[in-house]
N, C-alpha and C. Protein backbone atom coordinates (compact mmCIF):
# COMPACT_ATOMS: atom_id res chain seq x y z
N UNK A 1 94.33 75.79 41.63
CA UNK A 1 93.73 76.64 42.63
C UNK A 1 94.02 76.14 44.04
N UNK A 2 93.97 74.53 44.08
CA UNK A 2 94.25 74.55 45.60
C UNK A 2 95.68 74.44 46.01
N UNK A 3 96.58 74.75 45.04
CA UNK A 3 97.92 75.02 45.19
C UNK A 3 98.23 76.57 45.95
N UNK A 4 97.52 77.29 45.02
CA UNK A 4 96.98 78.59 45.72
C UNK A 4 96.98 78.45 47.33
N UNK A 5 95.63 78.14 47.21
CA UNK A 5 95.25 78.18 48.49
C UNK A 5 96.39 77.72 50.09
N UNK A 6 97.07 76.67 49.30
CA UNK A 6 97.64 75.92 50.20
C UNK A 6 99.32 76.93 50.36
N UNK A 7 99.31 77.69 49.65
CA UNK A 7 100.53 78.59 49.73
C UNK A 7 99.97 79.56 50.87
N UNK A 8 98.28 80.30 49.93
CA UNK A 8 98.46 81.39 51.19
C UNK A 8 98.23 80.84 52.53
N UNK A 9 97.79 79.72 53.06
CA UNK A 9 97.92 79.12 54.03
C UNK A 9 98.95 78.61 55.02
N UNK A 10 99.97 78.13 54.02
CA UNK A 10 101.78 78.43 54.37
C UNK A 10 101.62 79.90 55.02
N UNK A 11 101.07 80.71 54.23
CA UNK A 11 101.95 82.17 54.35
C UNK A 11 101.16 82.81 56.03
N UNK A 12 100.29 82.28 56.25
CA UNK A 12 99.24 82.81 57.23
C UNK A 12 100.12 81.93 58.99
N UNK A 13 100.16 80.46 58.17
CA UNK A 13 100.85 80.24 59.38
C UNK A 13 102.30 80.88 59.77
N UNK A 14 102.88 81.56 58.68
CA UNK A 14 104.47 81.84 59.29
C UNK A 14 104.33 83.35 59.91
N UNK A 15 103.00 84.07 59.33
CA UNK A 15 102.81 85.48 60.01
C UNK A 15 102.33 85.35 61.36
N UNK A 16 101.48 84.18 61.70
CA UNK A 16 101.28 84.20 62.91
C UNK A 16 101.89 83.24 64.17
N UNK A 17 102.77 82.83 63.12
CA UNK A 17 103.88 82.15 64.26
C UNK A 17 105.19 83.11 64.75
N UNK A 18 105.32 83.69 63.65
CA UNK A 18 106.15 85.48 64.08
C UNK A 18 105.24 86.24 64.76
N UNK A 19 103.87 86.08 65.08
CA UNK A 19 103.30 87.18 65.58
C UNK A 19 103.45 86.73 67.29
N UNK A 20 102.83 85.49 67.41
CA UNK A 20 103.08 85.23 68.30
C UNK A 20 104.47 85.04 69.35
N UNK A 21 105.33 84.27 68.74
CA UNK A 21 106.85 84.37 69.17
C UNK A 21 107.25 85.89 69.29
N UNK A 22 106.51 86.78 68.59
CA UNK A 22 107.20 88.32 69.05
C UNK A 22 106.66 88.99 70.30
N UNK A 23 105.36 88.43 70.40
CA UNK A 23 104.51 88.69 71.98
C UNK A 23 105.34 88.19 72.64
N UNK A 24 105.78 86.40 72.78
CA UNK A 24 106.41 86.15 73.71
C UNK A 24 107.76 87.17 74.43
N UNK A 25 108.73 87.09 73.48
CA UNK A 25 109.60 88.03 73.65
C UNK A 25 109.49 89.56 74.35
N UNK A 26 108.20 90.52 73.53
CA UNK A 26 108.17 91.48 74.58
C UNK A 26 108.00 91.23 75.98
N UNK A 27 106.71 90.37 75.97
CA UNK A 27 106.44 89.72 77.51
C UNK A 27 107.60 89.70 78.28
N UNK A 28 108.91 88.82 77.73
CA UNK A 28 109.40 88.57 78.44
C UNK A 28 110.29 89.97 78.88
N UNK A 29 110.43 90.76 77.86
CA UNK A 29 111.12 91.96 78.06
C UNK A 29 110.71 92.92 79.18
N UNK A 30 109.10 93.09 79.31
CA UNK A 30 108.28 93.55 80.26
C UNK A 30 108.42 93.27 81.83
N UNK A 31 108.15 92.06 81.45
CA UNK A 31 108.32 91.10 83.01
C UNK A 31 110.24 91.10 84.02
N UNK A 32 110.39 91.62 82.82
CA UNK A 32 112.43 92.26 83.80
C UNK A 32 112.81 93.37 83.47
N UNK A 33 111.36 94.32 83.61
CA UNK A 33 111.74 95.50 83.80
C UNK A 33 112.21 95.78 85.41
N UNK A 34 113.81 96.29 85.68
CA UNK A 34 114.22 96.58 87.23
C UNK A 34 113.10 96.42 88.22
N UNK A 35 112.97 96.26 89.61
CA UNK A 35 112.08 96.57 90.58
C UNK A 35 112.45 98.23 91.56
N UNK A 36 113.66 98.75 90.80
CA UNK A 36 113.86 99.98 91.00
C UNK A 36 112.50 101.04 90.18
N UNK A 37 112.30 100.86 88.82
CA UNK A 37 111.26 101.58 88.06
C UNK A 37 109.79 101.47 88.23
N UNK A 38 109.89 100.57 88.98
CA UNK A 38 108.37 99.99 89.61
C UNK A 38 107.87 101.29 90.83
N UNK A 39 106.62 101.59 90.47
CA UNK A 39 105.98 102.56 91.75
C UNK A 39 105.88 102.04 92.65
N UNK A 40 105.34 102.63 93.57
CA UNK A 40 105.36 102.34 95.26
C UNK A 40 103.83 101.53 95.10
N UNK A 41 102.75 102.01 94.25
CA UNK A 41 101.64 101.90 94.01
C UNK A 41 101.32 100.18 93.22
N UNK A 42 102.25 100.15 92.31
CA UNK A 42 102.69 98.93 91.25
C UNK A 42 102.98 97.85 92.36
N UNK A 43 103.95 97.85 93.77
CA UNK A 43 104.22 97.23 94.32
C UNK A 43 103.66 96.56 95.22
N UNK A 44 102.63 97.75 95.69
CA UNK A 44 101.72 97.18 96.45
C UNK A 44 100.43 96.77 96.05
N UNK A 45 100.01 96.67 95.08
CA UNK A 45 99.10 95.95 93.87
C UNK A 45 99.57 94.50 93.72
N UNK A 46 100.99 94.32 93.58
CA UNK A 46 101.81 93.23 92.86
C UNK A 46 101.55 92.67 94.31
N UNK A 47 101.83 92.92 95.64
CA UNK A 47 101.45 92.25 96.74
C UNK A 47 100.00 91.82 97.39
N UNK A 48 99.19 92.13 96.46
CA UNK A 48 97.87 92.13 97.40
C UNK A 48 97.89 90.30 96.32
N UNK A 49 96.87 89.37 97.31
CA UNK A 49 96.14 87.86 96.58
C UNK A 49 94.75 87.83 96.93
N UNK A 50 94.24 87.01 96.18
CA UNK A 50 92.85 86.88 96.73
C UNK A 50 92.79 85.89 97.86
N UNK A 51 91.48 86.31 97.96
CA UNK A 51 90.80 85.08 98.99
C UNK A 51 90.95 83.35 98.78
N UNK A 52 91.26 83.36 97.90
CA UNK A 52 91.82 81.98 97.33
C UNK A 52 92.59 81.21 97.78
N UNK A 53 93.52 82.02 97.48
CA UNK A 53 95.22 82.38 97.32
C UNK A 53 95.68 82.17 98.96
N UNK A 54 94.96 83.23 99.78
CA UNK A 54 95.30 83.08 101.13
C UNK A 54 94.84 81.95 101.90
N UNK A 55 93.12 81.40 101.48
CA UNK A 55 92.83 80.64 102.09
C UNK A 55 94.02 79.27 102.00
N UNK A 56 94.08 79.27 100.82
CA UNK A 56 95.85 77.90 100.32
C UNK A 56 96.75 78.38 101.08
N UNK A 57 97.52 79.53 101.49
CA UNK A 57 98.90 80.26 102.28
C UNK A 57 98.82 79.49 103.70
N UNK A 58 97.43 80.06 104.25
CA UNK A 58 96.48 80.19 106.08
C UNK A 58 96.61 78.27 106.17
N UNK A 59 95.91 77.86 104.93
CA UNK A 59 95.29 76.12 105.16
C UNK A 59 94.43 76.33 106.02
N UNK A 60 93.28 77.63 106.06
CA UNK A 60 92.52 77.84 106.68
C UNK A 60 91.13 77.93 105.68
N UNK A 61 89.97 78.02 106.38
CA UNK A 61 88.82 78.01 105.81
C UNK A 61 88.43 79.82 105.54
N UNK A 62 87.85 80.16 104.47
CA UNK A 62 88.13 81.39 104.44
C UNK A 62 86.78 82.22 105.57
N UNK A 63 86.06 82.07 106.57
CA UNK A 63 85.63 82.52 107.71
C UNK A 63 86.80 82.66 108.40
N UNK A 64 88.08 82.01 108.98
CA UNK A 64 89.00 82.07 109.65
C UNK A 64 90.04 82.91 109.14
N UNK A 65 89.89 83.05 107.85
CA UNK A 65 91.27 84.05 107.28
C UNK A 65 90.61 85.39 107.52
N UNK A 66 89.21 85.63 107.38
CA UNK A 66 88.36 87.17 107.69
C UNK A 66 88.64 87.17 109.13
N UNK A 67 88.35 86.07 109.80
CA UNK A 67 88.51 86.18 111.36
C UNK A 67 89.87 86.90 111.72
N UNK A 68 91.18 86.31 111.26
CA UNK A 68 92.25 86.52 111.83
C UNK A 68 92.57 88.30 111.19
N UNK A 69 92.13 88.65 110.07
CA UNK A 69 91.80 90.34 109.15
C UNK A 69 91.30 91.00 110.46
N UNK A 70 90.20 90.32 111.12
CA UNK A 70 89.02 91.37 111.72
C UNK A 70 90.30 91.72 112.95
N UNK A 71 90.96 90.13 113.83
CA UNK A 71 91.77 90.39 114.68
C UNK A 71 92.59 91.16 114.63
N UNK A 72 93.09 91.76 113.07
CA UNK A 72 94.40 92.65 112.96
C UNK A 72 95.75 91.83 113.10
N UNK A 73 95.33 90.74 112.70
CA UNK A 73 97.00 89.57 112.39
C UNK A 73 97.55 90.14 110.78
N UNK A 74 97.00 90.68 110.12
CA UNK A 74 97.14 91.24 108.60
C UNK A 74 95.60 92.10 108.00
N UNK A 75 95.94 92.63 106.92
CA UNK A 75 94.74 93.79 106.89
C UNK A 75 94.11 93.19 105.69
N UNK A 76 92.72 93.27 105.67
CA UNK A 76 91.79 93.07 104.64
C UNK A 76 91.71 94.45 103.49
N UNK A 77 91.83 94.54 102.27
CA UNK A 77 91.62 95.22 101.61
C UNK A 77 90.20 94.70 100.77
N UNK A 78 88.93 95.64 100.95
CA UNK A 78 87.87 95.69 100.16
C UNK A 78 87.70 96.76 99.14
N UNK A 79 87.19 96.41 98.01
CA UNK A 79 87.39 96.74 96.80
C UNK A 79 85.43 96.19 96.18
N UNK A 80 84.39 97.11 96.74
CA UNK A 80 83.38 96.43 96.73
C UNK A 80 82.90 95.40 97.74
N UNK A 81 81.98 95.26 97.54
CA UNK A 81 81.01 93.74 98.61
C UNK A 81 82.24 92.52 98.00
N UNK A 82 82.56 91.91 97.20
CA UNK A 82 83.06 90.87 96.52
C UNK A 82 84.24 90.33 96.35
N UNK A 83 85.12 91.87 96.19
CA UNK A 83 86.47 92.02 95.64
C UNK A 83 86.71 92.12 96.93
N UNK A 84 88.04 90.76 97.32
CA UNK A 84 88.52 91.36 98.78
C UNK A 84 89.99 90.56 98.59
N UNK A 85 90.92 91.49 99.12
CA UNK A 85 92.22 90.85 99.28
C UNK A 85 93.01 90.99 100.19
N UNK A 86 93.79 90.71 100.29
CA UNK A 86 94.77 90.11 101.78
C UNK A 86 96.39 90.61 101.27
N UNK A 87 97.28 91.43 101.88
CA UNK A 87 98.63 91.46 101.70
C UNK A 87 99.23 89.89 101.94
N UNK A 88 99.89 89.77 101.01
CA UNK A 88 100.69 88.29 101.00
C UNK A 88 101.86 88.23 101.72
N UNK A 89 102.38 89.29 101.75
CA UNK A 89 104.23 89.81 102.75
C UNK A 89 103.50 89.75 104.37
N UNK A 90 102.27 90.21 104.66
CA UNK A 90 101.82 90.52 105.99
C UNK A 90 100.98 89.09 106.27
N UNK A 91 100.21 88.09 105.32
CA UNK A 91 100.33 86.94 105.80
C UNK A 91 101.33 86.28 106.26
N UNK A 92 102.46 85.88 105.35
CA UNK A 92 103.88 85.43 105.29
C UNK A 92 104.32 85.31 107.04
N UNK A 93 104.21 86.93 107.12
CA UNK A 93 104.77 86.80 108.37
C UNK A 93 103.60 86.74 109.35
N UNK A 94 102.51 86.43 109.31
CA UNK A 94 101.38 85.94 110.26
C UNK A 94 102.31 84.72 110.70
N UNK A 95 102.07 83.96 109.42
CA UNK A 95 102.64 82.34 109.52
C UNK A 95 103.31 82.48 110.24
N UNK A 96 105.24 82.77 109.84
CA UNK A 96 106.06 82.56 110.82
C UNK A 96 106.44 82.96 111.86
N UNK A 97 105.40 84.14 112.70
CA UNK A 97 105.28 84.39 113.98
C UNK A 97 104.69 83.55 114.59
N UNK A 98 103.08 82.93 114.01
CA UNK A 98 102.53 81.90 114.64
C UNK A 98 103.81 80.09 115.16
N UNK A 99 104.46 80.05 113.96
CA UNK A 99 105.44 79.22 114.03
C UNK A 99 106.27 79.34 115.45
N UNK A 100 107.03 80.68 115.16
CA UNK A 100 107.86 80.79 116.24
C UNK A 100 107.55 80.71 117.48
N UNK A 101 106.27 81.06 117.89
CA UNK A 101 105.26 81.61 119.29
C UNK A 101 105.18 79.67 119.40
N UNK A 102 105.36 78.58 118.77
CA UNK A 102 104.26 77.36 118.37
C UNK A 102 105.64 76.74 119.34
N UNK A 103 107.18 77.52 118.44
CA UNK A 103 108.34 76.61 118.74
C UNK A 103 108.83 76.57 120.38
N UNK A 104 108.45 78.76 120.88
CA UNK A 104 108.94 78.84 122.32
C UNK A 104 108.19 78.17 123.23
N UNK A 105 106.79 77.68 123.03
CA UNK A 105 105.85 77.23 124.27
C UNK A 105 106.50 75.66 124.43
């Protein structure tokens, strides 16, 4: 009997080591789908980060990353009291304007 057992146990690990290795693969199939087939909507989703995310980008405290939103250096997107995010392409270039403005003075 525990010969049994120890077979269907073989058999459980090789179904779910194919199950898994076949996720991987679509994943990866998914993830290089063109950026031509991608919506306009998909793209700008794929660009928004959190408050997290930006406060690490800024190396700012996140009162100062709302501060520089409120100034109109990049736009705050709210999504609820809680849910709040920041374009990452329109930080990006916060940064390296601040840079450049840092290099002419």
């Amino acid at each position: 009997m525990s010969f049994e057992i120890s077979k269907i146990i073989s058999k459980m690990r090789k179904t779910f080591k194919k199950f898994w290795l076949k996720s991987e693969n679509e994943e990866a199939i998914e993830n290089s789908i063109p950026q031509e087939q991608v919506s306009p909507v998909d793209k700008a989703m794929n660009n928004l980060i959190k408050m997290k995310e930006a406060v690490k980008l800024l190396k700012a405290s996140a009162p100062t990353v709302r501060k520089y939103a409120r100034l109109g250096y990049y736009k705050e997107y709210r999504f609820g009291e809680k849910l709040v995010f920041y374009d990452k392409e329109e930080i990006l270039n916060f940064i390296l304007n601040r840079f450049k403005t840092a290099e002419d003075s």
